[in-house]
N, C-alpha and C. Protein backbone atom coordinates (compact mmCIF):
# COMPACT_ATOMS: atom_id res chain seq x y z
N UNK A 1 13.22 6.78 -9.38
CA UNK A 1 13.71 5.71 -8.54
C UNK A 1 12.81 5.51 -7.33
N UNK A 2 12.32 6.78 -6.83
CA UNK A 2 11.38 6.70 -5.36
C UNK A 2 10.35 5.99 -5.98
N UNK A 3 9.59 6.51 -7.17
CA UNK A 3 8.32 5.59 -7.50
C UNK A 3 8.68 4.00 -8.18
N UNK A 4 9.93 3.59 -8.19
CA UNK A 4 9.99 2.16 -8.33
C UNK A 4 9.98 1.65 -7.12
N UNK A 5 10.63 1.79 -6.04
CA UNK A 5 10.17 1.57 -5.02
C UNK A 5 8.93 1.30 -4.39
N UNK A 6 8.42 2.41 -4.73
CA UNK A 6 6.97 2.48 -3.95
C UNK A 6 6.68 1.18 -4.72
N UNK A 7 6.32 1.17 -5.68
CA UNK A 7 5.89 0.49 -6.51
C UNK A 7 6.19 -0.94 -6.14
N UNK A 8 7.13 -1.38 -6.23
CA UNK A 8 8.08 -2.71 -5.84
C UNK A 8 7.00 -2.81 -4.10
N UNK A 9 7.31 -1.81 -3.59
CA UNK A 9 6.75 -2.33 -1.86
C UNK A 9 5.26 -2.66 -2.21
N UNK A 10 4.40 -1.67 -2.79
CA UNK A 10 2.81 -1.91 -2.97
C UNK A 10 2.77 -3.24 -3.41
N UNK A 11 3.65 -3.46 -4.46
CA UNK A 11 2.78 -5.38 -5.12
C UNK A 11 3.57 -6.24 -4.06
N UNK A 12 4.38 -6.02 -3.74
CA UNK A 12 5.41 -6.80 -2.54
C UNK A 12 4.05 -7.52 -1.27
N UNK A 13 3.47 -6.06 -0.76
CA UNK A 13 2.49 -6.31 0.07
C UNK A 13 1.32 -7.31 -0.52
N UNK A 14 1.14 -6.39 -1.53
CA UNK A 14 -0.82 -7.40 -2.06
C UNK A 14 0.16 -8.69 -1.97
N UNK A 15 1.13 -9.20 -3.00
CA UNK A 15 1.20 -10.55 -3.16
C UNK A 15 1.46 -11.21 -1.59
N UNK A 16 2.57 -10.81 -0.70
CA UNK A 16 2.71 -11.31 0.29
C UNK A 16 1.64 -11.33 1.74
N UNK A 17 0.90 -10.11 1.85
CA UNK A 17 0.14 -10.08 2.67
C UNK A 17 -1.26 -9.96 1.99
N UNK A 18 -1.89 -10.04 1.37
CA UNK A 18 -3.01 -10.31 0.42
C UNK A 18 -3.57 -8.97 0.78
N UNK A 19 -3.49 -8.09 1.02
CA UNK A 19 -3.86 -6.77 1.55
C UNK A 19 -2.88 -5.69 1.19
N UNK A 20 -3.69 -4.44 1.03
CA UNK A 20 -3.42 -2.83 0.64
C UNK A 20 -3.59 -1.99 1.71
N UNK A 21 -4.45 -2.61 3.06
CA UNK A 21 -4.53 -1.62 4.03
C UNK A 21 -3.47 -1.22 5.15
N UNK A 22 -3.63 0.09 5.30
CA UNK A 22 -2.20 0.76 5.60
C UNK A 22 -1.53 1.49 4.57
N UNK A 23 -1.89 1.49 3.68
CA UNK A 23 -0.97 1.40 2.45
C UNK A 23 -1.40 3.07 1.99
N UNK A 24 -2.46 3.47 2.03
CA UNK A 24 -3.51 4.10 1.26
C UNK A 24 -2.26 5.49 1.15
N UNK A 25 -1.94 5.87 1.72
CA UNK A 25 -1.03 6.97 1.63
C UNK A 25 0.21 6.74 1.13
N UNK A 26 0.86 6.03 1.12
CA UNK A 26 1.64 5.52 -0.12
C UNK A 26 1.47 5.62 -1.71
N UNK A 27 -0.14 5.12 -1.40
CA UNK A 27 -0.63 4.44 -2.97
C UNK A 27 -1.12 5.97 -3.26
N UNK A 28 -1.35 7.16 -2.34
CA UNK A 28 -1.86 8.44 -3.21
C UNK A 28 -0.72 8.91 -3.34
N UNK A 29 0.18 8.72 -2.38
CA UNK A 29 1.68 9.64 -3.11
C UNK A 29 2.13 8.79 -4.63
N UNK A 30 2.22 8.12 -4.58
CA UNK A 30 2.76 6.99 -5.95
C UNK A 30 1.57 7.83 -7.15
N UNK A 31 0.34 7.71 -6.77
CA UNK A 31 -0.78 8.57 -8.47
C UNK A 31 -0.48 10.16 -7.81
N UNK A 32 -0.17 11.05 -7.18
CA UNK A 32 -0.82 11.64 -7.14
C UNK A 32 0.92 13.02 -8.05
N UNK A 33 0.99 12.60 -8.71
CA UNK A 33 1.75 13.29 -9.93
C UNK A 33 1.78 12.54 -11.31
N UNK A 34 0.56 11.84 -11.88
CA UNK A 34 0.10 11.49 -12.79
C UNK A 34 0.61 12.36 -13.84
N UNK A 35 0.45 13.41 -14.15
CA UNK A 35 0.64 14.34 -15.31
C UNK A 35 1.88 14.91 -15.55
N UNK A 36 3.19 14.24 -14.47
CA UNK A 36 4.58 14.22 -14.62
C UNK A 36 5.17 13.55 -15.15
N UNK A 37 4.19 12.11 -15.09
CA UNK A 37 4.71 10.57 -15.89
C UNK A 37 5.35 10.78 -17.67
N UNK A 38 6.80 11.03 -17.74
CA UNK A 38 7.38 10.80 -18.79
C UNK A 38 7.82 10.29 -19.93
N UNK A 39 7.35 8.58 -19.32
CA UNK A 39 7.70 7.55 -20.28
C UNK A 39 7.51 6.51 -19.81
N UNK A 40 7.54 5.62 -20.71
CA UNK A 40 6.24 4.46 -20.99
C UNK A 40 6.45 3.35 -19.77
N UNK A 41 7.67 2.82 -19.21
CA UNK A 41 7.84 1.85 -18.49
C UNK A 41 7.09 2.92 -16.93
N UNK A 42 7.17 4.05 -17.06
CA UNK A 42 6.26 4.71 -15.33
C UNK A 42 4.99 4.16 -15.61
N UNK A 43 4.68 4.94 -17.21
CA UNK A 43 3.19 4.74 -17.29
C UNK A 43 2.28 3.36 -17.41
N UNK A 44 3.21 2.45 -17.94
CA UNK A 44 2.95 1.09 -17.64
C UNK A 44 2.53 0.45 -16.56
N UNK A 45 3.73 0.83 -15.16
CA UNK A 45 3.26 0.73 -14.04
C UNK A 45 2.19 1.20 -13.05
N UNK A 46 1.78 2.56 -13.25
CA UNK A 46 0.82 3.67 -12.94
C UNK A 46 -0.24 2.66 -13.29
N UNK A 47 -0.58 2.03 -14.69
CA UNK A 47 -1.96 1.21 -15.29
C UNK A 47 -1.73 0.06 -14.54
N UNK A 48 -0.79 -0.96 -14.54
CA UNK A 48 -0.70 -2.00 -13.66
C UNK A 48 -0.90 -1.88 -12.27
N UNK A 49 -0.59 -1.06 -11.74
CA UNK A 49 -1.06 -1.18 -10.21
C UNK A 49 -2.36 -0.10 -9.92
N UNK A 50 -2.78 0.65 -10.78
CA UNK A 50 -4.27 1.01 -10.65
C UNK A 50 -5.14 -0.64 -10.96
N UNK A 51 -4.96 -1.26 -11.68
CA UNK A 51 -5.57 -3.11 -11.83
C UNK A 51 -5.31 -3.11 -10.71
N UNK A 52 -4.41 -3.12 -9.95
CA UNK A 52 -4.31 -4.07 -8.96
C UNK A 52 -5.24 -3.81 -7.94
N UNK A 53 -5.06 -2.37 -7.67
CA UNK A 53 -5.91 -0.86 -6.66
C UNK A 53 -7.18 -1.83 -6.98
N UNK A 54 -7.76 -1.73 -8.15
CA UNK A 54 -9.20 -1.71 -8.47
C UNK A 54 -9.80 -2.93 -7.96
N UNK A 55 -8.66 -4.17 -8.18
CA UNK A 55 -9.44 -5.59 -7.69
C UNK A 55 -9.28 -5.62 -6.19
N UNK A 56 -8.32 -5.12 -5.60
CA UNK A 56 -8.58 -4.35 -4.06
C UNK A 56 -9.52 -3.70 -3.47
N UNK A 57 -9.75 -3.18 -4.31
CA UNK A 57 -11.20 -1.97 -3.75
C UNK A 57 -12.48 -2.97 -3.97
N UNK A 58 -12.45 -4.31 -4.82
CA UNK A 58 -13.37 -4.62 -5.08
C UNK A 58 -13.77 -5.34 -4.18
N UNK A 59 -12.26 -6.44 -3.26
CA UNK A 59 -12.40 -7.11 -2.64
C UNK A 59 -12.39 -6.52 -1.15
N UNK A 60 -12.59 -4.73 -0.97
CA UNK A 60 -12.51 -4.39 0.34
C UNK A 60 -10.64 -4.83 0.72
N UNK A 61 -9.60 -4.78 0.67
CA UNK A 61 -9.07 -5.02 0.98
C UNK A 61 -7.81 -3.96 0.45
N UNK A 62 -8.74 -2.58 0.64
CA UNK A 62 -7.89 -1.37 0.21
C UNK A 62 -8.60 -0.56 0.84
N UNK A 63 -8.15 0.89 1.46
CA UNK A 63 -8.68 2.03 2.19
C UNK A 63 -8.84 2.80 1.39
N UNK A 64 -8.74 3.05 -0.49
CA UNK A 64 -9.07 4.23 -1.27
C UNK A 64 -10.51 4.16 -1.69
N UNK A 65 -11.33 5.12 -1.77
CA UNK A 65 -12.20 5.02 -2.60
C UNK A 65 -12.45 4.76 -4.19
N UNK A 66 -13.23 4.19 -4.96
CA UNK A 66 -13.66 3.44 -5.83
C UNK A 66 -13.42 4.92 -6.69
N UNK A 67 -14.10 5.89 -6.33
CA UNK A 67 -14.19 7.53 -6.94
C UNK A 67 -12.63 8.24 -7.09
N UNK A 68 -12.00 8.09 -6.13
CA UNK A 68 -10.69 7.88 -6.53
C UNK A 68 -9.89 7.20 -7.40
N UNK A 69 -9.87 5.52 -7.24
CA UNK A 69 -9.17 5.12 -8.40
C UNK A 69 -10.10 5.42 -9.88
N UNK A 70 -11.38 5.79 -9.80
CA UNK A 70 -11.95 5.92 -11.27
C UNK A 70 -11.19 7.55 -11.69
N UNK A 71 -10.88 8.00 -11.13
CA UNK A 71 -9.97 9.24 -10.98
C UNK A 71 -9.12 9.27 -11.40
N UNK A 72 -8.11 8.45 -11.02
CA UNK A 72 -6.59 8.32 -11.39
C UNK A 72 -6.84 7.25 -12.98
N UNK A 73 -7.79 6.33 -12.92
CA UNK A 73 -8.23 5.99 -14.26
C UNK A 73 -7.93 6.69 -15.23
N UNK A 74 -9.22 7.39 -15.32
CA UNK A 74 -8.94 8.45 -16.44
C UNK A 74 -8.09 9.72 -16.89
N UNK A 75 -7.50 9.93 -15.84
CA UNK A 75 -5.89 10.69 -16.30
C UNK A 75 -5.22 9.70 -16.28
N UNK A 76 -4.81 8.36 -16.23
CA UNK A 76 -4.40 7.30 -16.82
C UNK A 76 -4.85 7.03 -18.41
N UNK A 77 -6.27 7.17 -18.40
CA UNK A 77 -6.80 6.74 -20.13
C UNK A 77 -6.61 8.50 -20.78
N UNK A 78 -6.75 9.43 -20.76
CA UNK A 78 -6.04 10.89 -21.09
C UNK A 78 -4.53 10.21 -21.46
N UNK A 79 -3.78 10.36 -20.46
CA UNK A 79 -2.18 10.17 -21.05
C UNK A 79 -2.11 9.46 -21.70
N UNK A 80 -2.49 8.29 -22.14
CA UNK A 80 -2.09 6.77 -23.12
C UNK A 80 -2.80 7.70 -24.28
N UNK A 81 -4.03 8.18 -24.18
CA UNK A 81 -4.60 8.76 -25.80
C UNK A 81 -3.92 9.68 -26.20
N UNK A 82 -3.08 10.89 -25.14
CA UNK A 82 -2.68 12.06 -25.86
C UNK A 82 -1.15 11.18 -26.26
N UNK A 83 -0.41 10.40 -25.86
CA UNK A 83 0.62 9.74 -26.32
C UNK A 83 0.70 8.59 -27.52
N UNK A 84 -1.00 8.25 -27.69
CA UNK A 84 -1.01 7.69 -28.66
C UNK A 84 -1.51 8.43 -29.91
N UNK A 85 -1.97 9.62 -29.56
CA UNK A 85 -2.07 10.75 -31.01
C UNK A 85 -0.66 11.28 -31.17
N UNK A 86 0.41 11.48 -30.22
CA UNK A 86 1.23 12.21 -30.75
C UNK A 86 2.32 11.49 -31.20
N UNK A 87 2.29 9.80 -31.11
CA UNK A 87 3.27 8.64 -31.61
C UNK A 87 2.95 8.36 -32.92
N UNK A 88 4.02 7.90 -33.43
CA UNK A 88 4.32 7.65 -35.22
C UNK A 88 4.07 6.12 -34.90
N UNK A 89 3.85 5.50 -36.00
CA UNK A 89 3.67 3.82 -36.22
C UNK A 89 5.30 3.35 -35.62
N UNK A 90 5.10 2.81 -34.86
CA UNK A 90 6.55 2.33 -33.91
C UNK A 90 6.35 1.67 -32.80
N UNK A 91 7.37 1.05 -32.86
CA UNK A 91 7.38 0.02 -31.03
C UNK A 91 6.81 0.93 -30.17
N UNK A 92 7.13 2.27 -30.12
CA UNK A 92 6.32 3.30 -28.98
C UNK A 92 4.30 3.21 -29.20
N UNK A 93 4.46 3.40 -30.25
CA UNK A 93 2.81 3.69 -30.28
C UNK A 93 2.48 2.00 -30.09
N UNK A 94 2.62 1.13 -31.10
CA UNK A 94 2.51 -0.50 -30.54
C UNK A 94 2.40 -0.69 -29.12
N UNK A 95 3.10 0.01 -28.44
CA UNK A 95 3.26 -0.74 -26.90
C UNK A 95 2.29 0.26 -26.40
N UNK A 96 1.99 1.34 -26.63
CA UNK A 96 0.80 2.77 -26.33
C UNK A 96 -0.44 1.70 -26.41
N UNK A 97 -0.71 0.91 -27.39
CA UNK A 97 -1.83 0.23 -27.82
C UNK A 97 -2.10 -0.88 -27.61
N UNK A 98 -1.23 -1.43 -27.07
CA UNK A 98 -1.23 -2.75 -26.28
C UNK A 98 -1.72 -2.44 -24.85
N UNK A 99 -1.59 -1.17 -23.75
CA UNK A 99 -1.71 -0.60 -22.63
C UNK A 99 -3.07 -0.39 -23.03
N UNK A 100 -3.19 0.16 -23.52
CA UNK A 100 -4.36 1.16 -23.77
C UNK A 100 -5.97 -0.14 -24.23
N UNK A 101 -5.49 -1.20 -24.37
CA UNK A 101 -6.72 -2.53 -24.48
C UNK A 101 -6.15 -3.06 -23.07
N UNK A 102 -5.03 -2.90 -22.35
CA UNK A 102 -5.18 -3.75 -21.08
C UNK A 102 -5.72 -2.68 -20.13
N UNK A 103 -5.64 -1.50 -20.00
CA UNK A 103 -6.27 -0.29 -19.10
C UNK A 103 -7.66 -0.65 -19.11
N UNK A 104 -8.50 -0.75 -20.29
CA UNK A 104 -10.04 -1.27 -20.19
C UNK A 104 -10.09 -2.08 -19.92
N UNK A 105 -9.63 -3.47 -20.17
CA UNK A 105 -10.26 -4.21 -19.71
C UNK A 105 -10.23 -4.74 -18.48
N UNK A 106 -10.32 -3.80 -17.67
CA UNK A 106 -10.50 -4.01 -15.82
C UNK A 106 -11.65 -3.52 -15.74
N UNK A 107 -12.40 -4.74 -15.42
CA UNK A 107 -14.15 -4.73 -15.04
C UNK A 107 -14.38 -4.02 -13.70
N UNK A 108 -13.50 -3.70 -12.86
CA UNK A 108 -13.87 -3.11 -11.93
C UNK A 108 -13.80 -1.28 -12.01
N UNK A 109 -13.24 -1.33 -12.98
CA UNK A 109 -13.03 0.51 -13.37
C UNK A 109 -13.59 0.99 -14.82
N UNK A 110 -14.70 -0.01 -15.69
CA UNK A 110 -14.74 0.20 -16.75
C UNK A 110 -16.36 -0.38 -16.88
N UNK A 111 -16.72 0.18 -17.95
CA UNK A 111 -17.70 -0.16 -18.63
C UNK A 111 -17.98 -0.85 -19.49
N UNK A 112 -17.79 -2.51 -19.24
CA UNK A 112 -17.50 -3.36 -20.26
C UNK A 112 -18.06 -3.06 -21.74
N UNK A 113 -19.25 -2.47 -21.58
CA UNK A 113 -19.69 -2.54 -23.13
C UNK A 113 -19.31 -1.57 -23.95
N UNK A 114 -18.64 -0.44 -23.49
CA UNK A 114 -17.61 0.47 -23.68
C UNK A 114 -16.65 0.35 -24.52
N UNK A 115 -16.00 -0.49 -22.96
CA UNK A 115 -14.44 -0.71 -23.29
C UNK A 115 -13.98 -1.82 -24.24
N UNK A 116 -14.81 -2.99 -24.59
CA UNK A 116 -15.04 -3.84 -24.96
C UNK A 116 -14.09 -3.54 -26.83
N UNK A 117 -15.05 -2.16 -27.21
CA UNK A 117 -14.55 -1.91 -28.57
C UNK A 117 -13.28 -0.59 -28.67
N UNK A 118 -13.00 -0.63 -27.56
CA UNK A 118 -11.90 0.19 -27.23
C UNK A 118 -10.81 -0.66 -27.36
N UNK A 119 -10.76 -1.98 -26.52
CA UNK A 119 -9.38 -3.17 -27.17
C UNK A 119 -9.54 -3.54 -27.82
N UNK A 120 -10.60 -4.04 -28.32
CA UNK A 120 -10.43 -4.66 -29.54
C UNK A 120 -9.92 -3.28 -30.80
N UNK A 121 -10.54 -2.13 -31.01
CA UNK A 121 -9.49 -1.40 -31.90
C UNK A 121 -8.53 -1.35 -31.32
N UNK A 122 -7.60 -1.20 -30.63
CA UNK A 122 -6.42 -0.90 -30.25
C UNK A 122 -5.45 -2.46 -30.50
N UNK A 123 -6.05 -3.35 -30.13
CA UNK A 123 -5.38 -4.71 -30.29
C UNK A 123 -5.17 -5.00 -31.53
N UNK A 124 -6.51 -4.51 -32.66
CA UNK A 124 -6.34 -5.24 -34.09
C UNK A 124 -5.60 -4.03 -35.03
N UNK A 125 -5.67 -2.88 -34.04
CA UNK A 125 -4.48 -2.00 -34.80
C UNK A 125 -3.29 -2.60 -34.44
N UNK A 126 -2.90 -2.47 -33.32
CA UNK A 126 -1.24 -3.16 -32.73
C UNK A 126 -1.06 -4.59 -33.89
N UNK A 127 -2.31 -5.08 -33.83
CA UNK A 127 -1.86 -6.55 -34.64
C UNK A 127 -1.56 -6.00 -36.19
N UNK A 128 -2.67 -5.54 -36.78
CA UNK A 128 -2.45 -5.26 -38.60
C UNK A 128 -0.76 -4.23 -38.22
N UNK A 129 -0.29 -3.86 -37.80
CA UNK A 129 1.10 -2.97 -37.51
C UNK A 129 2.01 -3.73 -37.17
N UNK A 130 1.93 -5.03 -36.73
CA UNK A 130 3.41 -5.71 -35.90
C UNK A 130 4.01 -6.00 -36.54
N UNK A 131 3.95 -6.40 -37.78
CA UNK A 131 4.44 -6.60 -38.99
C UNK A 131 5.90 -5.59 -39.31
N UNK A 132 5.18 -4.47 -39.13
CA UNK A 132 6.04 -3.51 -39.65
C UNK A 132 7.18 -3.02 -38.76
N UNK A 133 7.29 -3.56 -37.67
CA UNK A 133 7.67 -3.19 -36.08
C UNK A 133 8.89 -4.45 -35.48
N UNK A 134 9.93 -5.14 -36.36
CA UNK A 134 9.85 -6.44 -35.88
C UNK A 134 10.84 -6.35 -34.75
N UNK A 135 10.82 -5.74 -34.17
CA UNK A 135 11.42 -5.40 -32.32
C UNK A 135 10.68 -5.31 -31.60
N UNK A 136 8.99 -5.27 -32.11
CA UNK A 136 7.92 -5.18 -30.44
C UNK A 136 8.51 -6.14 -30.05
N UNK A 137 8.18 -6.01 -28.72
CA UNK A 137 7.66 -7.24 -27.62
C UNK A 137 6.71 -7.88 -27.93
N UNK A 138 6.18 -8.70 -28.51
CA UNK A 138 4.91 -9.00 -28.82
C UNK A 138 4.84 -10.14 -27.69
N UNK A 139 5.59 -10.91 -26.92
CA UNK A 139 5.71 -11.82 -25.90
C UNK A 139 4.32 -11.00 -25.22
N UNK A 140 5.19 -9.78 -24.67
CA UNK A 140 3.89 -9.08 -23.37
C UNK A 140 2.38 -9.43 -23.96
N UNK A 141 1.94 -8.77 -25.03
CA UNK A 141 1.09 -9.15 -25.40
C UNK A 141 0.56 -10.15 -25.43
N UNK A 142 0.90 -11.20 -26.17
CA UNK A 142 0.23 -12.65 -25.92
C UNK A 142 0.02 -12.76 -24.51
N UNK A 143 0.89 -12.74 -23.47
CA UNK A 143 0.83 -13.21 -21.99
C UNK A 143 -0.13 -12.08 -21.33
N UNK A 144 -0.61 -11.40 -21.77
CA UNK A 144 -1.88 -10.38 -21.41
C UNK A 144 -3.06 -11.05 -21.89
N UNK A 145 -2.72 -11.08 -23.05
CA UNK A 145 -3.89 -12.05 -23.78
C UNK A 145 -4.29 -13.51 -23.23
N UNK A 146 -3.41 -14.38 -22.94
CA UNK A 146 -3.14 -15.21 -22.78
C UNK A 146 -4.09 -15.45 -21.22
N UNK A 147 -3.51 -14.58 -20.13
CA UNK A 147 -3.98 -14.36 -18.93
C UNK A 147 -5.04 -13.81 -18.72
N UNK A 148 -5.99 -13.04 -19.67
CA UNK A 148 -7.67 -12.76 -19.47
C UNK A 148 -8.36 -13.77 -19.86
N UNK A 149 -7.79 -14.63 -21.03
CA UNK A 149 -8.60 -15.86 -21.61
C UNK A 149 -8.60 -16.99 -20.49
N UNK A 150 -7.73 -17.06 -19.72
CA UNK A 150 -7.37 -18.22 -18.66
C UNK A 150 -8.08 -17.66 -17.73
N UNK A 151 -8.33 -16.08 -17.19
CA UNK A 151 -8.30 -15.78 -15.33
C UNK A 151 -10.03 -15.18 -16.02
N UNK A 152 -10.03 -15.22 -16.61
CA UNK A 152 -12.25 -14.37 -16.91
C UNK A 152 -12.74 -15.21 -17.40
């Protein structure tokens, strides 16, 4: 409940005050028990507002270092892989693999030419599988999709 909060105040700020500064100690208490994260709607958020961190840091308009959020990155990309080896074909692993192509593709924490074939397997697995799954969300998806083709 404390980290929905946090959470809720951090995007509260970027959207309303276009700024993260001040914030910076907040935003390390919120990552800095990464390897406690239990289940998928934390870990969802943890990846969504590291995006957010990252286009902050890009635009100067955050007090963390760049070495930091590439930090919390990758024990971000660790947890989605060890949760997506230990998930069965299911809405769980589907939605593991839908995260796991939106985690890369943030140009400010990634190596496009990298990550590039990192979503795309993960996306055209989630896709050849949705089939079999007919309770994903597949909404989220498209509107992820939907929103890199429109905002890049």
């Amino acid at each position: 409940m404390k980290n929905q909060a946090i959470y809720e105040y951090i995007i509260a700020n970027l959207r309303g005050k276009d700024t993260l500064m001040g914030l910076s100690s907040l935003i390390n208490e919120y990552f800095n028990d990464l390897e406690e994260v239990d289940n998928y709607n934390e870990l969802e958020d943890r990846v969504v507002l590291l995006q957010y961190c990252a286009e902050a840091e890009h635009r100067n308009i955050i007090e963390i270092d760049k070495n930091i959020l590439n930090n919390w990155h990758g024990k971000l990309i660790s947890i989605v892989e060890k949760d997506i080896e230990s998930s069965n074909f299911g809405a769980k692993r589907l939605s593991l693999l839908e995260l796991r192509g939106y985690q890369h593709l943030n140009p400010f924490l990634n190596d496009i030419d990298v990550t590039v074939e990192i979503v795309m397997k993960s996306w055209i697995e989630l896709i050849e599988n949705v089939e079999n799954v007919p309770l994903f969300p597949i909404e989220t998806f498209s509107d992820r999709i939907n929103f890199f083709c429109t905002n890049n």
